[in-house]
Every structure is written in C-alpha cells, then in structure tokens.
C-alpha atoms as a PDB file:
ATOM      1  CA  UNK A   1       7.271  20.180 -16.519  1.00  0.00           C
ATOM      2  CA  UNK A   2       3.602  21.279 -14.706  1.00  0.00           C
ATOM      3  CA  UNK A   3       1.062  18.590 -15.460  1.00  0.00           C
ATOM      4  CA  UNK A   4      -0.846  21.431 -17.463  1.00  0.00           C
ATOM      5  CA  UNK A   5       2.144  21.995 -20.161  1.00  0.00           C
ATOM      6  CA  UNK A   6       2.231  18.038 -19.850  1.00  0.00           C
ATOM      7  CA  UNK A   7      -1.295  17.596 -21.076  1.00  0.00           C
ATOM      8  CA  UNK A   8      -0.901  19.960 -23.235  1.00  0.00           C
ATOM      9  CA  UNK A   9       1.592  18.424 -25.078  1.00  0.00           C
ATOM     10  CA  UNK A  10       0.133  15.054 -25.524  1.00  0.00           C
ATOM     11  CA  UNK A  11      -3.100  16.657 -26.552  1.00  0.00           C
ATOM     12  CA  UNK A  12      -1.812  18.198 -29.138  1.00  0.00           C
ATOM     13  CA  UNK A  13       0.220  15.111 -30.497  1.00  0.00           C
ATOM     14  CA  UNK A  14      -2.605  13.323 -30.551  1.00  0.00           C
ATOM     15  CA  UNK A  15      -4.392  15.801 -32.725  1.00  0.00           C
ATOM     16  CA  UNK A  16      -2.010  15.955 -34.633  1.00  0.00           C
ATOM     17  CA  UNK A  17      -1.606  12.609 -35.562  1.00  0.00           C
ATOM     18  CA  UNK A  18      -4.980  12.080 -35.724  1.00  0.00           C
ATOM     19  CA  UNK A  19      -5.068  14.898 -38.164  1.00  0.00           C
ATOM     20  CA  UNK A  20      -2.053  13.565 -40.675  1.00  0.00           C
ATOM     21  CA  UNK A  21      -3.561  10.214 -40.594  1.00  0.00           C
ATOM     22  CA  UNK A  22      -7.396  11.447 -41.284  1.00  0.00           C
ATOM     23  CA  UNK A  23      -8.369   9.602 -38.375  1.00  0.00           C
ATOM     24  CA  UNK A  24     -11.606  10.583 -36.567  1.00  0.00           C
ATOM     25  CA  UNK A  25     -12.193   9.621 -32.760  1.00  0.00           C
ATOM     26  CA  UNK A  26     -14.103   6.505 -33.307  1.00  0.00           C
ATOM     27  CA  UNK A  27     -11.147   5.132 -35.599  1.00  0.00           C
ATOM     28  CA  UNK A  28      -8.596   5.922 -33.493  1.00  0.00           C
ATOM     29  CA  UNK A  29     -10.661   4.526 -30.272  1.00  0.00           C
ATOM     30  CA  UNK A  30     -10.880   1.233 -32.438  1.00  0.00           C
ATOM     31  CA  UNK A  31      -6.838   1.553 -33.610  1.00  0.00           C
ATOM     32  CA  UNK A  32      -5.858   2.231 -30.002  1.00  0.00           C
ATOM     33  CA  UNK A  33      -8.347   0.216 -27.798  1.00  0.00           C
ATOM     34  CA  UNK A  34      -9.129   3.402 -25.853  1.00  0.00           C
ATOM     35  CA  UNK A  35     -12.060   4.804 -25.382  1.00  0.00           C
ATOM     36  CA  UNK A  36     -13.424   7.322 -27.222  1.00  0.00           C
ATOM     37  CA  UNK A  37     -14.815   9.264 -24.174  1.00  0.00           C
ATOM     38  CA  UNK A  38     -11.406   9.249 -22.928  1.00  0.00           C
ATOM     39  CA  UNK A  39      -9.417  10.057 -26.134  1.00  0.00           C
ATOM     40  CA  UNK A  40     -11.471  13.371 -26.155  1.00  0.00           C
ATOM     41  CA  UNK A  41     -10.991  13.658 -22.580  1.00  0.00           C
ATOM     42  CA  UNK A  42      -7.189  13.523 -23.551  1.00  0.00           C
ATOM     43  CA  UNK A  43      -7.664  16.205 -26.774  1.00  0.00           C
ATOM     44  CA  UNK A  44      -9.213  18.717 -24.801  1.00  0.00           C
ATOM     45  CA  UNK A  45      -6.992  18.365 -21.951  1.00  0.00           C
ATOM     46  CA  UNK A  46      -9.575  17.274 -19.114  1.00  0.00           C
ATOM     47  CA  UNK A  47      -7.337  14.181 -18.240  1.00  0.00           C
ATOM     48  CA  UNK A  48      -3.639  12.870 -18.535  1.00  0.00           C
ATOM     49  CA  UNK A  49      -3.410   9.404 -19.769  1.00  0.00           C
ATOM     50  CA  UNK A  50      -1.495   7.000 -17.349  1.00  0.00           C
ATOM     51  CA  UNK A  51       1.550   5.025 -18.831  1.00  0.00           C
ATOM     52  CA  UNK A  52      -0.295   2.411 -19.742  1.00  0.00           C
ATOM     53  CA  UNK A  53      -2.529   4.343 -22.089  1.00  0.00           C
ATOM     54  CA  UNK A  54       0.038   6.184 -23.332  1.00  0.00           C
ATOM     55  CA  UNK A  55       1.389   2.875 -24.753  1.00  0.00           C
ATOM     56  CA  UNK A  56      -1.651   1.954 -26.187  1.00  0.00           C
ATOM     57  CA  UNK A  57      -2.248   5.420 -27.986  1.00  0.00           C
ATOM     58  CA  UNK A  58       1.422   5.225 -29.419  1.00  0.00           C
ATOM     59  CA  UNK A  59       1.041   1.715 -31.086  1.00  0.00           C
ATOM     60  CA  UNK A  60      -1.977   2.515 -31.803  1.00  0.00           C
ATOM     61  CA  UNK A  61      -1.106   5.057 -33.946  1.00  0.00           C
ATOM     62  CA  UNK A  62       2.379   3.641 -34.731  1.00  0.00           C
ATOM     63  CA  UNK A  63       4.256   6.587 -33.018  1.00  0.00           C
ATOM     64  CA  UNK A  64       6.783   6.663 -30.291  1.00  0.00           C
ATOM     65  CA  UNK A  65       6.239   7.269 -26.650  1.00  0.00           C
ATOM     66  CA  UNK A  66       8.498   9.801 -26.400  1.00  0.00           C
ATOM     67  CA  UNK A  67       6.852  11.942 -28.856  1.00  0.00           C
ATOM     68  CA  UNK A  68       4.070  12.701 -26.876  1.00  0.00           C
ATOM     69  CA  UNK A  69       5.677  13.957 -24.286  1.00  0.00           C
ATOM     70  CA  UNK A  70       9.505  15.477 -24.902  1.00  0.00           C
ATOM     71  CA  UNK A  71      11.907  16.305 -28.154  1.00  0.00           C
ATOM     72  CA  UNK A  72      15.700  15.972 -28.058  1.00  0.00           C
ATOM     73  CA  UNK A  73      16.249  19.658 -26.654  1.00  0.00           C
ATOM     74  CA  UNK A  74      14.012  18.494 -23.543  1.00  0.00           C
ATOM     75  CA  UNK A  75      15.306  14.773 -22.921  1.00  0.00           C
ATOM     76  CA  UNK A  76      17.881  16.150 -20.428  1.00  0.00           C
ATOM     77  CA  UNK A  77      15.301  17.685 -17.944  1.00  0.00           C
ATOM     78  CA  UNK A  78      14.208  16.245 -15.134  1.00  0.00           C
ATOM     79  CA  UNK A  79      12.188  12.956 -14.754  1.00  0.00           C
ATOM     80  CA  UNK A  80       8.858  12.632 -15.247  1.00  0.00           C
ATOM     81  CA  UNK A  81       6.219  11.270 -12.775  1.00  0.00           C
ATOM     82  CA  UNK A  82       3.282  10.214 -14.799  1.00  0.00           C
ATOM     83  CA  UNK A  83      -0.417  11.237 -13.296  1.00  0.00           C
ATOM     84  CA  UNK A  84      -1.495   7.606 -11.430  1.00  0.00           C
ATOM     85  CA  UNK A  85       1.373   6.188 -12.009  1.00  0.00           C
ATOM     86  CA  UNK A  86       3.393   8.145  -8.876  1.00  0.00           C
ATOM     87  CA  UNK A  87       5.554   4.946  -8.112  1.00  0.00           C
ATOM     88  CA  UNK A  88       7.130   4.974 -11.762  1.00  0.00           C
ATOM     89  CA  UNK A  89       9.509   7.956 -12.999  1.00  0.00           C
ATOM     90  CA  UNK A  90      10.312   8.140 -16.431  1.00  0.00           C
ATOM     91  CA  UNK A  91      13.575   9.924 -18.096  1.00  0.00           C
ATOM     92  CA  UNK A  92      14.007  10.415 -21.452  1.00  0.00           C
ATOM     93  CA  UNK A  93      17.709   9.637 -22.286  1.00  0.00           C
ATOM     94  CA  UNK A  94      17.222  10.007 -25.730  1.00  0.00           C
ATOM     95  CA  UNK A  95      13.956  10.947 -27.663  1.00  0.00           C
ATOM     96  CA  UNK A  96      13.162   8.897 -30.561  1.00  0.00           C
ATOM     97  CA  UNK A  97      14.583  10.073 -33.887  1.00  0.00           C
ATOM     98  CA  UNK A  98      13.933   8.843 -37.428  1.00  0.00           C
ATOM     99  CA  UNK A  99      17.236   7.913 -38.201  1.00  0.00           C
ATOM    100  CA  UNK A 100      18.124   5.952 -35.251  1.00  0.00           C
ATOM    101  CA  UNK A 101      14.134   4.514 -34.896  1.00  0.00           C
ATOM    102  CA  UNK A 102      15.196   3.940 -31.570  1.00  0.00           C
ATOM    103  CA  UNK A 103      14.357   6.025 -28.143  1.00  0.00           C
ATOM    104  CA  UNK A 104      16.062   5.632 -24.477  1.00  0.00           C
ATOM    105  CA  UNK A 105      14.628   5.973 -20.868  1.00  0.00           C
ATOM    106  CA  UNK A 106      15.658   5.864 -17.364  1.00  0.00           C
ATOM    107  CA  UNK A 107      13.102   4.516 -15.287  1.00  0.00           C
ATOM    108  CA  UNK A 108      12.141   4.026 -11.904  1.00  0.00           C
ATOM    109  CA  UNK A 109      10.313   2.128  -9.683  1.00  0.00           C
ATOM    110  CA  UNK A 110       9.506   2.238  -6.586  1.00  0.00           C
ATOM    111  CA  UNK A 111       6.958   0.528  -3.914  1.00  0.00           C
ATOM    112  CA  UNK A 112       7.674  -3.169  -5.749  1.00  0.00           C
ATOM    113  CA  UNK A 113       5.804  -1.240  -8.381  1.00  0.00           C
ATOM    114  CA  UNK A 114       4.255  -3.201 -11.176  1.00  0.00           C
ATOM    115  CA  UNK A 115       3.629  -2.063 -15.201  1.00  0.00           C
ATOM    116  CA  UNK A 116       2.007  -3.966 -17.436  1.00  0.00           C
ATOM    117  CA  UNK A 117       1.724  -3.350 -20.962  1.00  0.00           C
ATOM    118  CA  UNK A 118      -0.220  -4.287 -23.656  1.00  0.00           C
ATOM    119  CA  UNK A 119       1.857  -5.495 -26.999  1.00  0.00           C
ATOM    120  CA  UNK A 120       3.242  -2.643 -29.234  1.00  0.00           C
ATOM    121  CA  UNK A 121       3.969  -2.792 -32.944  1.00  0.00           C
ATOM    122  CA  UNK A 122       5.085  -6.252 -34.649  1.00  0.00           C
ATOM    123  CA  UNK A 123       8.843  -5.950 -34.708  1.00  0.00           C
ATOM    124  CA  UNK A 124       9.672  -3.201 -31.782  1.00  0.00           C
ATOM    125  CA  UNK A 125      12.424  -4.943 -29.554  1.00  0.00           C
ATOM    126  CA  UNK A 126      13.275  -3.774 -26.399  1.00  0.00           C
ATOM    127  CA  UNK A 127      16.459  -4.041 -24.447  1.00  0.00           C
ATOM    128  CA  UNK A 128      16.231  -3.464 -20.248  1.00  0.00           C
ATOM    129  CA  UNK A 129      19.571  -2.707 -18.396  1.00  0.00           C
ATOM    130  CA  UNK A 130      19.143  -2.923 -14.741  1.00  0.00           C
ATOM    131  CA  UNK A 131      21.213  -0.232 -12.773  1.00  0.00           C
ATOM    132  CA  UNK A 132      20.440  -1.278  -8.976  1.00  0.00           C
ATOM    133  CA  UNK A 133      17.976  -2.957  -7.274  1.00  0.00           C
ATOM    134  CA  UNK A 134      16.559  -6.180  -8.204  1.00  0.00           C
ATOM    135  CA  UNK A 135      14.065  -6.235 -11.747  1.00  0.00           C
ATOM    136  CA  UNK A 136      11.675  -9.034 -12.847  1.00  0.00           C
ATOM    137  CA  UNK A 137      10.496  -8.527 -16.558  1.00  0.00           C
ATOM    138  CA  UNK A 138       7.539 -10.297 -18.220  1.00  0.00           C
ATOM    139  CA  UNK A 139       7.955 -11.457 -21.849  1.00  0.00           C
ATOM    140  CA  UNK A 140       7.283 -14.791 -23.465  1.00  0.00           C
ATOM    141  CA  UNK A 141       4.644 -15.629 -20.676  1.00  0.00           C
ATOM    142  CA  UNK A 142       7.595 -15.618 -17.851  1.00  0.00           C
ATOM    143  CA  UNK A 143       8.417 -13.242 -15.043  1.00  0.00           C
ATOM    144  CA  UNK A 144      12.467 -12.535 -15.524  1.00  0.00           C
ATOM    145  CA  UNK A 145      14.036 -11.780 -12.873  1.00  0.00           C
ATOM    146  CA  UNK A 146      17.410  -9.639 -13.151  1.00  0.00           C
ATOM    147  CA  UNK A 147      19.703  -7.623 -10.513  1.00  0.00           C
ATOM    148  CA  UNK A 148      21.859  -4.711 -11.082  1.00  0.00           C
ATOM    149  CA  UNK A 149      24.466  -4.957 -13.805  1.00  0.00           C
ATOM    150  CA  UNK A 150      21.752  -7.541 -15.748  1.00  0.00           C
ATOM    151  CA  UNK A 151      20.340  -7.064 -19.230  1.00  0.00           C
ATOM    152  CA  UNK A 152      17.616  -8.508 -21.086  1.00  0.00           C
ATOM    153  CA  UNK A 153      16.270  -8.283 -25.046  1.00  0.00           C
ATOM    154  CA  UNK A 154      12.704  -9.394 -26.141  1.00  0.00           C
ATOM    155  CA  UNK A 155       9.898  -8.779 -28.710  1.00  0.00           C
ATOM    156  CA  UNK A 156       7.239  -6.358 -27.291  1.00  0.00           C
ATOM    157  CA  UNK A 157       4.884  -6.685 -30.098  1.00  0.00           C
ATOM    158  CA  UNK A 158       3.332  -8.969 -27.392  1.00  0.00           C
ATOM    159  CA  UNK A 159       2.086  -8.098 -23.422  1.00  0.00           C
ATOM    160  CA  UNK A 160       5.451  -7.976 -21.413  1.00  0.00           C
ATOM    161  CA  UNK A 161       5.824  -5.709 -17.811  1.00  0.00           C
ATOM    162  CA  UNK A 162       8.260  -4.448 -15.620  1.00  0.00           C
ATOM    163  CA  UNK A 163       7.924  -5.313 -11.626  1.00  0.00           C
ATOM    164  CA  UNK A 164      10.468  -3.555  -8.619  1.00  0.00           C
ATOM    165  CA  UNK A 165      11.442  -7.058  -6.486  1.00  0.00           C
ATOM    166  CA  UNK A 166      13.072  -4.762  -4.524  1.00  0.00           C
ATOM    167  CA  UNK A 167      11.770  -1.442  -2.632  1.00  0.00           C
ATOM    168  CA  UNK A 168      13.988   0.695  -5.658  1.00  0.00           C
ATOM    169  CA  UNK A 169      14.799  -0.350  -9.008  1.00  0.00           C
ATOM    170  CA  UNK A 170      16.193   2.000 -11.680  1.00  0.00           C
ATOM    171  CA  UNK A 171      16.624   0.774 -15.383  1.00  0.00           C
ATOM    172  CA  UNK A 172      17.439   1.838 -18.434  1.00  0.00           C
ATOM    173  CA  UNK A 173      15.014   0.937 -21.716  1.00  0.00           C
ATOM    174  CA  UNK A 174      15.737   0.836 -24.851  1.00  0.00           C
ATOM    175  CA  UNK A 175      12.940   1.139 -27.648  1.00  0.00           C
ATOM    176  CA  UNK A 176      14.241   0.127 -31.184  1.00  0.00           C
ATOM    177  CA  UNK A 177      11.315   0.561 -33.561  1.00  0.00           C
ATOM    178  CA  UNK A 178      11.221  -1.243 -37.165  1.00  0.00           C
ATOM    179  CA  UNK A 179      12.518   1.042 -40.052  1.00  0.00           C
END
C-alpha cells in the first residue's frame, strides 16, 4: 500500500468516527491526547501518524488499530512499515471483527527497536507469541524478557512496550477488546 492510499485511509476513519460520535477536533484532541494541530494534519492528509499515535487515536476513540488502516479482504497483503517507525513492520493476521472483538498482527522489529505505548481501553488484554529472536515486553512496571517459542498475557489498559534484545525479533499480537 503507497503511503498516499495509507493516509488516506486513516484520514478518513478518523472522520468518520469523529463524525458518528459528534466529536469536534478539540474533543477528540482532549479524548485522544493528540494534538489538535496534528489531528487536522492527519484529516487532511498532510501527515501519517506514527504507531504510537495511532494507538492513542484508537483508544481514544475506543476503536481498533486495525481499522484505520486494513479490513479482512486486505489483512493478507503485505506488511506494513509505518512512516517513522521504519524499524517496526506490522501485519495484519486478522483485522478486528465485532464478533470475535479481537484483532491479530505479525510484527517486526528490527535494530533492538523499542515501542512504547501509552495504556489502551480498561479491559483490552493482549497476548505476545514470540516467533524468533529474543523479545522483552513491558507491563506491570517490568521489562519481560522472552525468546522464540515464549508467550506472554497482560492488561494494556496501562503503558506496556515491546523492545528487539536481539538484532530481529518477529511476534505475533493478539488484541482481545472487551465486548
């Protein structure tokens, strides 16, 4: 996907839900803790959000990541390389769907990269399977640290991050939202 059809899309889910929840900019700045100046920048598609962001519009606005950027029909297609965020690929396994309120990603990292994120929704679990290379996870205040073949489950309705110990690291993530 170019970077133009990328911004696109998230531009346009963001008016949209915007739109069905009668929010105006400076509401959605305060839901989101994102600027106004660069929610707008977002809308009329003068910047791509990093991850990070991204995160912060979706619980925010108590929507999924995935919506922003892919549906089902797409979540086959090749990885994703966010803008400023070149040393993290994301893969949408599965997009999220109502009935399963959960979504699926493969992602890599690469460099030792490091992702923090802020909390997301109360009650949205996530579940990290490690695939190779070494992982360290922050939840509960604690770096994790896992290697391939691994797993881990925590809350991330609090600040929690992924880190590459080693040069490569490729997980899977599991989002499960509350119904």
């Amino acid at each position: 996907m170019s970077e133009q059809i990328f911004k696109s899309k998230i531009s346009k889910r963001l008016k949209t839900l915007r739109k069905e929840k009668g929010l105006s900019l400076d509401a959605t700045a305060k839901l989101t803790n994102v600027s106004k100046a660069m929610l707008g920048q977002i809308e009329r598609e003068e910047s791509s959000p990093t991850i990070a962001v991204l995160w912060k519009i979706a619980s925010g606005l108590n929507a999924s990541f995935s919506s922003f950027f892919s549906n089902q029909k797409e979540a086959d297609i090749a990885q994703r390389t966010f803008p400023n965020d070149e040393n993290m690929q994301v893969k949408t396994l599965f997009a999220f769907s109502q009935d399963s309120a959960m979504e699926m990603f493969e992602i890599t990292l690469t460099h030792h990269h490091k992702q923090l994120s802020t909390a997301h929704s109360t009650g949205v679990i996530e579940h990290i399977i490690v695939r190779s290379g070494c992982l360290s996870v922050f939840y509960d205040d604690t770096w994790h640290n896992l290697e391939a073949g691994q797993t881990c489950r925590f809350l991330s309705d609090q600040p929690h991050g992924y880190q590459a110990v080693s040069e490569c690291c490729v997980f899977e993530n599991i989002i499960c939202y509350p119904k």
